[in-house]
Protein backbone atom coordinates (compact mmCIF):
# COMPACT_ATOMS: atom_id res chain seq x y z
CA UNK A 1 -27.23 14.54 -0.85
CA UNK A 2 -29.04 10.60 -2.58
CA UNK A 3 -32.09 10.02 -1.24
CA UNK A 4 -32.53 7.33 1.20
CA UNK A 5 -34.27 5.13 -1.58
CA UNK A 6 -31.83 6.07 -4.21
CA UNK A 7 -29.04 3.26 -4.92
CA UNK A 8 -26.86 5.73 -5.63
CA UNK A 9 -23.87 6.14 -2.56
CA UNK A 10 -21.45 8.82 -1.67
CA UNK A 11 -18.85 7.36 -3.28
CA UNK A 12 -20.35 6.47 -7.37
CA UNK A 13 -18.01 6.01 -9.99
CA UNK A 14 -14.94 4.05 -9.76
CA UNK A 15 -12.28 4.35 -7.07
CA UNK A 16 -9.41 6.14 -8.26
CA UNK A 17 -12.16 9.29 -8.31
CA UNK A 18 -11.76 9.29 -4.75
CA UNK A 19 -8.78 6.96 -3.13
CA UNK A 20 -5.04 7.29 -4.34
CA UNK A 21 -2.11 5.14 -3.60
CA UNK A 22 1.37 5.83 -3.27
CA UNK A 23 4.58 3.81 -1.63
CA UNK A 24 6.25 4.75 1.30
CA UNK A 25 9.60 3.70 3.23
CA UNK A 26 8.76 1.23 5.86
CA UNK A 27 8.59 3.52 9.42
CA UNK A 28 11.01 2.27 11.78
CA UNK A 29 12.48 3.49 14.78
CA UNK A 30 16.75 4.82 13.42
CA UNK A 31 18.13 2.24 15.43
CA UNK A 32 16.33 -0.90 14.27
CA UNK A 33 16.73 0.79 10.66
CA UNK A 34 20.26 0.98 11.11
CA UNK A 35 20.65 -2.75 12.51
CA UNK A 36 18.50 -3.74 9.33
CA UNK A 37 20.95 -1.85 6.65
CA UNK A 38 23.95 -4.11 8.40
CA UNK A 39 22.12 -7.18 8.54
CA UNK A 40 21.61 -6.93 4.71
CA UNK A 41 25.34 -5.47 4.14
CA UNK A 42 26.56 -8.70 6.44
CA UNK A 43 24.24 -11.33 4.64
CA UNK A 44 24.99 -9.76 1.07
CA UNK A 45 28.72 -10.26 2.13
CA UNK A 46 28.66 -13.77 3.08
CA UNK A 47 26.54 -14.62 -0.39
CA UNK A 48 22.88 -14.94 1.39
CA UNK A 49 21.06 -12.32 -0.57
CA UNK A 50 20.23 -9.64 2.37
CA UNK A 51 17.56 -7.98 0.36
CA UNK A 52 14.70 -9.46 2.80
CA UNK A 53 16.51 -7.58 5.90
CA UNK A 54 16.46 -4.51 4.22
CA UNK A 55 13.80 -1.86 5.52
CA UNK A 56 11.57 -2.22 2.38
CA UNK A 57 8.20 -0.34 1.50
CA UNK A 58 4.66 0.01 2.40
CA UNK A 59 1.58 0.78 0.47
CA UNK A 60 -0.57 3.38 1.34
CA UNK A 61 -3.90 4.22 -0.09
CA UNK A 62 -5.56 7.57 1.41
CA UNK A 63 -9.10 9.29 0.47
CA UNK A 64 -8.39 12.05 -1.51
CA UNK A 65 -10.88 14.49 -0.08
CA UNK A 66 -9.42 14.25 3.57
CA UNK A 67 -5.87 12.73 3.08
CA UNK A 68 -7.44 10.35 5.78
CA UNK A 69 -5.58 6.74 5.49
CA UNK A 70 -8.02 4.45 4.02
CA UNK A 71 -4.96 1.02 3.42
CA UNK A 72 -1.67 0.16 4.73
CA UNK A 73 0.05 -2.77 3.98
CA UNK A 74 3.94 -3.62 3.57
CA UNK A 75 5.31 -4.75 -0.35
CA UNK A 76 8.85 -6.07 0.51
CA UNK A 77 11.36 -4.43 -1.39
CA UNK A 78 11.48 -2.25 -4.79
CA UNK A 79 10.79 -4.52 -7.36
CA UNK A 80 7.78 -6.59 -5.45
CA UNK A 81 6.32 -3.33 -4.11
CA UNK A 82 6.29 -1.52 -7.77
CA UNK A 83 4.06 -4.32 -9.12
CA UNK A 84 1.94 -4.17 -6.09
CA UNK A 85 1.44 -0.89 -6.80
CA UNK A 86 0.54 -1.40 -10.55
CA UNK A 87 -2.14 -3.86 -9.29
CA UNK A 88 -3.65 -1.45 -6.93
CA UNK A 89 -3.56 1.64 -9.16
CA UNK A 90 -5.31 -0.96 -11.97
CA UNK A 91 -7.71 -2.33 -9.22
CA UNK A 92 -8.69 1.67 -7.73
CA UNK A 93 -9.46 2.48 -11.76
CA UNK A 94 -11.69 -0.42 -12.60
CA UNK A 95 -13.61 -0.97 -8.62
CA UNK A 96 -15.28 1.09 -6.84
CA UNK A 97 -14.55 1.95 -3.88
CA UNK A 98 -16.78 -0.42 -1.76
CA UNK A 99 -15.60 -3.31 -4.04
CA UNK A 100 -11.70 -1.94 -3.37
CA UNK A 101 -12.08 -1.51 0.10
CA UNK A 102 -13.58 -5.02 0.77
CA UNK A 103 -10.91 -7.12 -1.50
CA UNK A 104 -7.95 -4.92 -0.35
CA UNK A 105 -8.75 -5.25 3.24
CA UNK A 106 -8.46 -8.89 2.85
CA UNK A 107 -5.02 -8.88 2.34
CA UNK A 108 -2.92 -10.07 5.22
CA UNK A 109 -0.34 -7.60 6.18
């Protein structure tokens, strides 16, 4: 247990010792997830692109001592929500996790 003068907190070291982050499906409900799917399938058809109507992904970044949710935030679709999760993965091995927490949880989802 740090001593209440030391500096030193729980969580020392950088973040990936203790958070990890993963992608998820977006959670919906199967009818609005089926009403999404034919949205896209009727925009693609018609030439509008349909990839914004599509259910998409979240990010999630839990505490890997509890499995306790720490982030959630939604990435749009494959492509955007890969790089996302490059950027957090870099961000959870360079921060720690106060530093994480606080410029993640700035991040309007």
């Amino acid at each position: 247990m740090p001593d209440a003068r030391s500096s030193e907190t729980p969580f020392s070291g950088n973040a990936a010792e203790y958070l990890s982050a993963d992608l998820v499906a977006r959670r919906f409900n199967p009818l609005v997830r089926a009403a999404r799917y034919v949205a896209a399938f009727a925009l693609s058809a018609f030439g509008f692109g349909g990839e914004s109507a599509l259910p998409g992904f979240e990010l999630i970044v839990i505490r890997l001592d509890t499995g306790a949710e720490v982030l959630r935030i939604a990435v749009g679709q494959f492509e955007e929500a890969t790089h996302v999760l490059a950027n957090v993965r870099d961000d959870l091995s360079r921060l720690t996790v106060e530093q994480f927490v606080r410029e993640w949880r700035h991040i309007d989802a």
